[in-house]
Structure formats: structure tokens, C-alpha cells
Protein backbone atom coordinates (compact mmCIF):
# COMPACT_ATOMS: atom_id res chain seq x y z
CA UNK A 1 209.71 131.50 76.08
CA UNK A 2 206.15 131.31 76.17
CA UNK A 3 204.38 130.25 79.32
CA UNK A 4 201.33 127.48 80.21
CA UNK A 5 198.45 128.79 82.47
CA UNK A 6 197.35 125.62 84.54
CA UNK A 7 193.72 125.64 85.16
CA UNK A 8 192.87 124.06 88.48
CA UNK A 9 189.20 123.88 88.35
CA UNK A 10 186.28 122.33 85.79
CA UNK A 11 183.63 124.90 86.55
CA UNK A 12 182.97 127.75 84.25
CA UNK A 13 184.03 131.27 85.72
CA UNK A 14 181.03 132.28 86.61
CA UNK A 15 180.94 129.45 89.29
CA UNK A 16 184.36 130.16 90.52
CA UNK A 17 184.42 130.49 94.21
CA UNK A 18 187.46 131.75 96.36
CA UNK A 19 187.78 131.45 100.37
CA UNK A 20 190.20 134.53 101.44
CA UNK A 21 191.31 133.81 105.16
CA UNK A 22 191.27 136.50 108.42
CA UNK A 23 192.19 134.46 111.21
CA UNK A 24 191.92 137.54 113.24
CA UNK A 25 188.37 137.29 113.51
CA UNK A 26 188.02 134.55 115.26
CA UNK A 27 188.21 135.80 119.06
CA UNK A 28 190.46 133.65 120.92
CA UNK A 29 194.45 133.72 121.42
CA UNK A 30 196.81 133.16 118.98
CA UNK A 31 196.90 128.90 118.88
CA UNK A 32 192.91 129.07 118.92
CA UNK A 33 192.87 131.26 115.89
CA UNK A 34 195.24 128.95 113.85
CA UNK A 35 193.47 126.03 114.57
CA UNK A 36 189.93 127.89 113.98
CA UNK A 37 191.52 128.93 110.88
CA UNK A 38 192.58 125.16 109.37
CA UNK A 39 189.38 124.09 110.16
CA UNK A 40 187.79 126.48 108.41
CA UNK A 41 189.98 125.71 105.78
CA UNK A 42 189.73 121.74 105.87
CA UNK A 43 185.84 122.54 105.31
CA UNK A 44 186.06 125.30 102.54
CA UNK A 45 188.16 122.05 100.61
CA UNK A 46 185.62 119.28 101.33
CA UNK A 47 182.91 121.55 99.69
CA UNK A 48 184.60 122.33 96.43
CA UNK A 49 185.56 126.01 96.47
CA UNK A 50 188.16 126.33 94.19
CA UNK A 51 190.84 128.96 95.36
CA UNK A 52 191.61 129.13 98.97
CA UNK A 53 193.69 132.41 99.86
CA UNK A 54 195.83 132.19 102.79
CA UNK A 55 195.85 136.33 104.14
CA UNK A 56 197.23 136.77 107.12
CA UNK A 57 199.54 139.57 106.01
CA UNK A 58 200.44 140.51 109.79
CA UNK A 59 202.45 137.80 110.41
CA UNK A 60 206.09 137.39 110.47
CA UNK A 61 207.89 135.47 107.37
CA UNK A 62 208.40 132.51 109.24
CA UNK A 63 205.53 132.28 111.16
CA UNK A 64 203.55 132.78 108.15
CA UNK A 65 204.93 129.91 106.19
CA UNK A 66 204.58 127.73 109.34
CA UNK A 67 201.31 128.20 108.33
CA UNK A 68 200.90 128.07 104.97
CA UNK A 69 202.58 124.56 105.56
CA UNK A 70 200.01 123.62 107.29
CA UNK A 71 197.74 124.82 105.40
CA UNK A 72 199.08 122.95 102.42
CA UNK A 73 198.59 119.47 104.63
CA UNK A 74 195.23 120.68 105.71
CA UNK A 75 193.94 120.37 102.15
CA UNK A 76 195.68 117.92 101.06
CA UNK A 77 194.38 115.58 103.89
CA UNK A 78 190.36 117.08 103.88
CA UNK A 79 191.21 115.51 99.88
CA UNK A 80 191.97 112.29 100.80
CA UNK A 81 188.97 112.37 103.50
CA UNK A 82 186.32 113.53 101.13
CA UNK A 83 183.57 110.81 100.43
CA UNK A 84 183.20 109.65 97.06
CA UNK A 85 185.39 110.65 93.44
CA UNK A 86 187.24 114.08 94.27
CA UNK A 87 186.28 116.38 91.00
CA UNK A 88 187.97 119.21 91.87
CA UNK A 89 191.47 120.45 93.22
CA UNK A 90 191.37 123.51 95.38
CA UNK A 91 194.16 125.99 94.40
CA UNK A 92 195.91 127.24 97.81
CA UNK A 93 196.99 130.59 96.76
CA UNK A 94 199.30 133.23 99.17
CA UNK A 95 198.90 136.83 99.74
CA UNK A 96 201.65 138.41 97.99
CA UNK A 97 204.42 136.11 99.18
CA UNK A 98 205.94 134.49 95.96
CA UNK A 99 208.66 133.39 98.26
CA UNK A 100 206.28 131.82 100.67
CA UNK A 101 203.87 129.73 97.89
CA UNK A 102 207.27 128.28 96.87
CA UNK A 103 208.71 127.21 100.15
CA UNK A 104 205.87 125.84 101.13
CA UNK A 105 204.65 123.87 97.61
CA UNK A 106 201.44 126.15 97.57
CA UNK A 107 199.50 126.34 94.07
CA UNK A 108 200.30 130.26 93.38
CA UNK A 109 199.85 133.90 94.59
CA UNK A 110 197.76 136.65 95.15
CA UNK A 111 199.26 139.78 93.92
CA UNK A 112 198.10 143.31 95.28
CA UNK A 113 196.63 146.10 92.58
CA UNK A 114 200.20 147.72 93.40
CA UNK A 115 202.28 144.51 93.31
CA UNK A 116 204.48 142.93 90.87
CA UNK A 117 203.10 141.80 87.42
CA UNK A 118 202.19 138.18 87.15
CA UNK A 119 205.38 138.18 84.72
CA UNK A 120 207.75 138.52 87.11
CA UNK A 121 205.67 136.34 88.99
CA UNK A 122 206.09 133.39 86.32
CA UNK A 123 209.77 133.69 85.79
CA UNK A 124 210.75 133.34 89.32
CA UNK A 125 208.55 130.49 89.50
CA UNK A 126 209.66 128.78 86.67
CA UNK A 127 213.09 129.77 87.45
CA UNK A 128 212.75 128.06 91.05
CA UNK A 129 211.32 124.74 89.20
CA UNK A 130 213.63 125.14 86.77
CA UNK A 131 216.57 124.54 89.52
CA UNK A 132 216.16 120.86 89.87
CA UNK A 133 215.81 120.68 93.62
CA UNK A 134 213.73 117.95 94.88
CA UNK A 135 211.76 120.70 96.36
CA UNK A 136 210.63 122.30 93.09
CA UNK A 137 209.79 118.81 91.26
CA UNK A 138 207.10 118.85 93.60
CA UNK A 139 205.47 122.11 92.43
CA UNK A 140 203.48 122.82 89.87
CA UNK A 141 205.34 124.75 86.84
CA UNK A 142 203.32 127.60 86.51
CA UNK A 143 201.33 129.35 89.13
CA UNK A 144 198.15 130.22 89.26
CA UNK A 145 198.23 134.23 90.11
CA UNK A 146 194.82 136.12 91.06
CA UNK A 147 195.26 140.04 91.48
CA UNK A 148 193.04 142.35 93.38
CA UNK A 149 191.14 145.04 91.01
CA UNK A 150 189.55 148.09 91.63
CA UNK A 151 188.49 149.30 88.15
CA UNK A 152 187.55 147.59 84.74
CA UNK A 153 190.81 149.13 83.83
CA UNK A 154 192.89 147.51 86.03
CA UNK A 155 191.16 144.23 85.27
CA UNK A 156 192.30 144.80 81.43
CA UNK A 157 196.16 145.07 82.35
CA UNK A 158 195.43 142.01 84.71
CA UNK A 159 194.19 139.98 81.75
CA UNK A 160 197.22 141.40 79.43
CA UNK A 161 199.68 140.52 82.08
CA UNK A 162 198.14 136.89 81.98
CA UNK A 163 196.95 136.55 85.21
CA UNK A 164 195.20 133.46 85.64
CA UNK A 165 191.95 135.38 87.32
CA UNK A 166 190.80 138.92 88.86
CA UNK A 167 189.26 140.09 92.01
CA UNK A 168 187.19 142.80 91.85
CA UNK A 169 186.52 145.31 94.41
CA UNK A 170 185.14 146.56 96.33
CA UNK A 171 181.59 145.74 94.71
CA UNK A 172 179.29 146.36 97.43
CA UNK A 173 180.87 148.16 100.26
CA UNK A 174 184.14 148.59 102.28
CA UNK A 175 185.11 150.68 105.13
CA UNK A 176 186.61 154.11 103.69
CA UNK A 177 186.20 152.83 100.11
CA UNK A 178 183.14 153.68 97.40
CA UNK A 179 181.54 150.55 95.96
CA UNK A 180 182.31 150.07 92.07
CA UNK A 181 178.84 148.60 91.81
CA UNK A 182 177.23 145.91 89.46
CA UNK A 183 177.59 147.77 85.86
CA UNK A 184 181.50 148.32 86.41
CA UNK A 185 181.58 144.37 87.37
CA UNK A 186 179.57 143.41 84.44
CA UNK A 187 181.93 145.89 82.48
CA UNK A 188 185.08 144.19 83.99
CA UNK A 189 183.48 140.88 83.17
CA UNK A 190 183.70 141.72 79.51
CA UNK A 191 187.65 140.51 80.02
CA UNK A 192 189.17 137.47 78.95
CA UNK A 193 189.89 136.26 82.06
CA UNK A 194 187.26 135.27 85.00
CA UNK A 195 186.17 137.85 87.74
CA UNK A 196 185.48 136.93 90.91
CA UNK A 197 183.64 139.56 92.61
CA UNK A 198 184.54 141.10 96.03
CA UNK A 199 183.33 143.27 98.97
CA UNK A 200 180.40 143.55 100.87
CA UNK A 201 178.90 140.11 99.35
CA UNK A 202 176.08 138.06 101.08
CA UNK A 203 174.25 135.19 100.61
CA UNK A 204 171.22 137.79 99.36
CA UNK A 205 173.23 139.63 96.64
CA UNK A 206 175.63 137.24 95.65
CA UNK A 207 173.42 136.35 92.85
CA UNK A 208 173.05 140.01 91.37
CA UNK A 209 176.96 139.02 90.84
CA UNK A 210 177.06 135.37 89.17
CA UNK A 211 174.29 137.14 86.83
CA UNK A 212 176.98 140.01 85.74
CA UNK A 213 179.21 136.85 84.82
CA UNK A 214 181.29 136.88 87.75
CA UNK A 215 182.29 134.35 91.03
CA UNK A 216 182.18 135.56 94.24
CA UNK A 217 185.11 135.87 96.46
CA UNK A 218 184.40 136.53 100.13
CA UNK A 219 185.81 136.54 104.05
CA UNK A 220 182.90 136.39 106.13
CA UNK A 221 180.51 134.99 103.38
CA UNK A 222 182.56 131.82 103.86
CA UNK A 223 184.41 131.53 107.46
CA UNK A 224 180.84 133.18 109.66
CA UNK A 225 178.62 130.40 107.95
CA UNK A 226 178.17 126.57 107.24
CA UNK A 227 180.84 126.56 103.83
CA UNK A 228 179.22 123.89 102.11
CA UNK A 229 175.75 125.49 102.58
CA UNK A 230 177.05 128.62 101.27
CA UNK A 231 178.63 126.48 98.54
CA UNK A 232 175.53 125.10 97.58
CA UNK A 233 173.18 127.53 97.69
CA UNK A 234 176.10 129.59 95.28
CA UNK A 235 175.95 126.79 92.51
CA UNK A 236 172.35 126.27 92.24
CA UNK A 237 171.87 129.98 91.74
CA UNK A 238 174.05 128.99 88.12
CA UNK A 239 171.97 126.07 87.58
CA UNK A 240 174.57 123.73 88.98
């Protein structure tokens, strides 16, 4: 049967722009960081990035969809809050868990280079909303699935799997890890899918990647700074 990719944003792929959580950075105990963490993401949804990834991958099942629920709220409410016409719809996306993002009503999942294929994503999905639970009415009917990339390769089997986007990296650096560099993301960019860029990306490079054709995904570009400065200062390097 074949399957419907739901696009959650209006912005062309180059302007794509993904928030991907560590709540372990924030120094504090263990309610602090939560609460650090839902603000951040409360303010990463009032300034229009579109995918929000929820990656805490230390916690416990239930403790992590505790807070993927909340998360869920979170960004629903900073929706309702936000001044003025609300033109996009930020995606809330969860590391890995399939089972989680359904529980919870969350917009897809973000699938390892080593993880299952966004096929097997899609038919447990739509076999969940398929069920008729009140639960599942509620969600959309077909996920939107990012999956980490380390090669232009990799980004290739992503696209023939139908994955909805890519995450490249590491572009720039990461601990015990060579950087891919700038001509293998403008190679992966060549794809027909969007690449969002990843690793070792600051406010001073970031536009050495939106000119290779990709968005930027980032941890501490987002949750160490003011988000909707970073936002802005991201779009008007496209001309937005």
C-alpha cells in the first residue's frame, strides 16, 4: 500500500532548523534539568524551528515518556501563546523510541544510522492508527522519520527508504570522530530529500552549511544561546 509523507513545515530545506535536546547539560539535579529542558523547549517552538528532537536516551522507558508527554503539552501550549497567526507547526520527533512517539501522540522518530528502516517505521505506525483506539485518531498517520548520517552514502539509502529528512554528521567536529566536511555535505545534499547538517556548528559557520544546501541541526547552537536570536540570524543568512 503506498504511503503519504506529511510535511510539517513551509520553509524550503535549506531553512530547515532542528533543536536536538541534552538535558544533561544543564548543571542542576534531576527536576531542575527537566524543567530547564521544557523551557528551552517552549522557546525553540515560539521561534519557529521546525523539528524539535527529544534525546535523552539515558532515561528509563517510563520516565522518558513522562517526558515526552510533557514535552508534547509544552509545545502545544508555547502554540497557543505565540503572538500573532502561527505559520508553522514544530514536529516533536523521539530518539529512536517508535513506541514512545506513539504513546505519547509525538509527530515521529529519529532513527539511528544502525536502526530500523523508516519502513518498518511506517507500518507500525500506520498499523497503531490503523487500530481505531481513541488514542491513535489523535495522531498523525504517517510519521515524520529523520535518520542520523555519516556518509553521502548513507544519506542515499535514507532517501530510498523514504525518510522524511537526513542528519548529517559529524560536519565540523566530534569527540573521537573525523569531520565529513563541507564537499561531502554539499555531495549528500545532491539527495532528494533535505539535509540538515550536524556537528560542531556555530553561529560563525553555520552559513558555510545553508550555502551547501543544507539546515542546520544543533545541541548547544540552540539550548547555550537566545533561540530566537539564533533563529533569526539563521534565516536571514537564506534571505528570509
Amino acid at each position: 500500500m503506498p504511503f503519504v509523507v506529511i510535511v510539517f513545515d513551509v520553509m524550503p530545506a535549506r531553512c530547515l532548523l532542528y533543536y536536538i535536546t541534552d538535558r544533561t547539560a544543564f548543571a542542576a539535579d534531576e527536576p531542575s534539568r527537566r524543567r530547564r529542558l521544557l523551557e528551552k523547549i517552549a522557546e525553540a517552538a515560539r521561534a519557529g524551528v521546525n523539528y524539535i528532537q527529544l534525546r535523552e536516551k539515558d532515561l528509563p522507558s517510563r520516565e522518558l515518556e513522562s517526558l515526552a508527554r510533557e514535552a508534547v503539552s509544552t509545545i502545544r501550549a508555547a502554540r497557543k501563546l505565540a503572538p500573532g497567526p502561527w505559520p508553522l507547526t514544530p514536529a516533536l520527533l523521539i530518539n529512536s523510541r517508535t513506541d514512545v512517539a506513539l504513546a505519547v501522540e509525538a509527530d515521529g522518530v529519529h532513527l539511528r544510522s544502525d536502526d530500523v528502516s523508516p519502513q518498518e517505521v511506517r507500518e507500525v505506525w500506520q498499523g497503531s492508527c490503523g487500530a481505531g483506539t481513541l488514542a491513535r485518531q489523535l495522531s498523525p498517520q504517517s510519521p515524520a522519520i529523520a535518520v542520523s548520517c555519516h556518509s553521502p552514502a548513507e544519506v542515499a539509502q535514507a532517501a530510498a527508504g523514504a525518510a522524511t529528512f537526513a542528519v548529517f554528521a559529524p560536519v565540523f567536529e566530534k569527540k573521537g570522530s573525523n569531520p565529513a566536511g563541507l564537499p561531502a555535505l554539499k555531495q549528500a545534499c545532491q539527495t532528494n530529500i533535505p539535509v540538515l547538517a550536524l556537528g560542531g556548528i556555530t553561529i560563525e559557520n553555520a552559513q558555510s552549511c545553508l550555502e551547501a544546501g543544507a539546515g542546520i541541526a544543533a545541541i548547544r547552537l540552540f539550548q547555550e544561546n537566545d533561540i530566537a536570536e539564533i533563529v533569526e540570524r539563521l534565516r536571514s543568512y537564506s534571505g528570509e
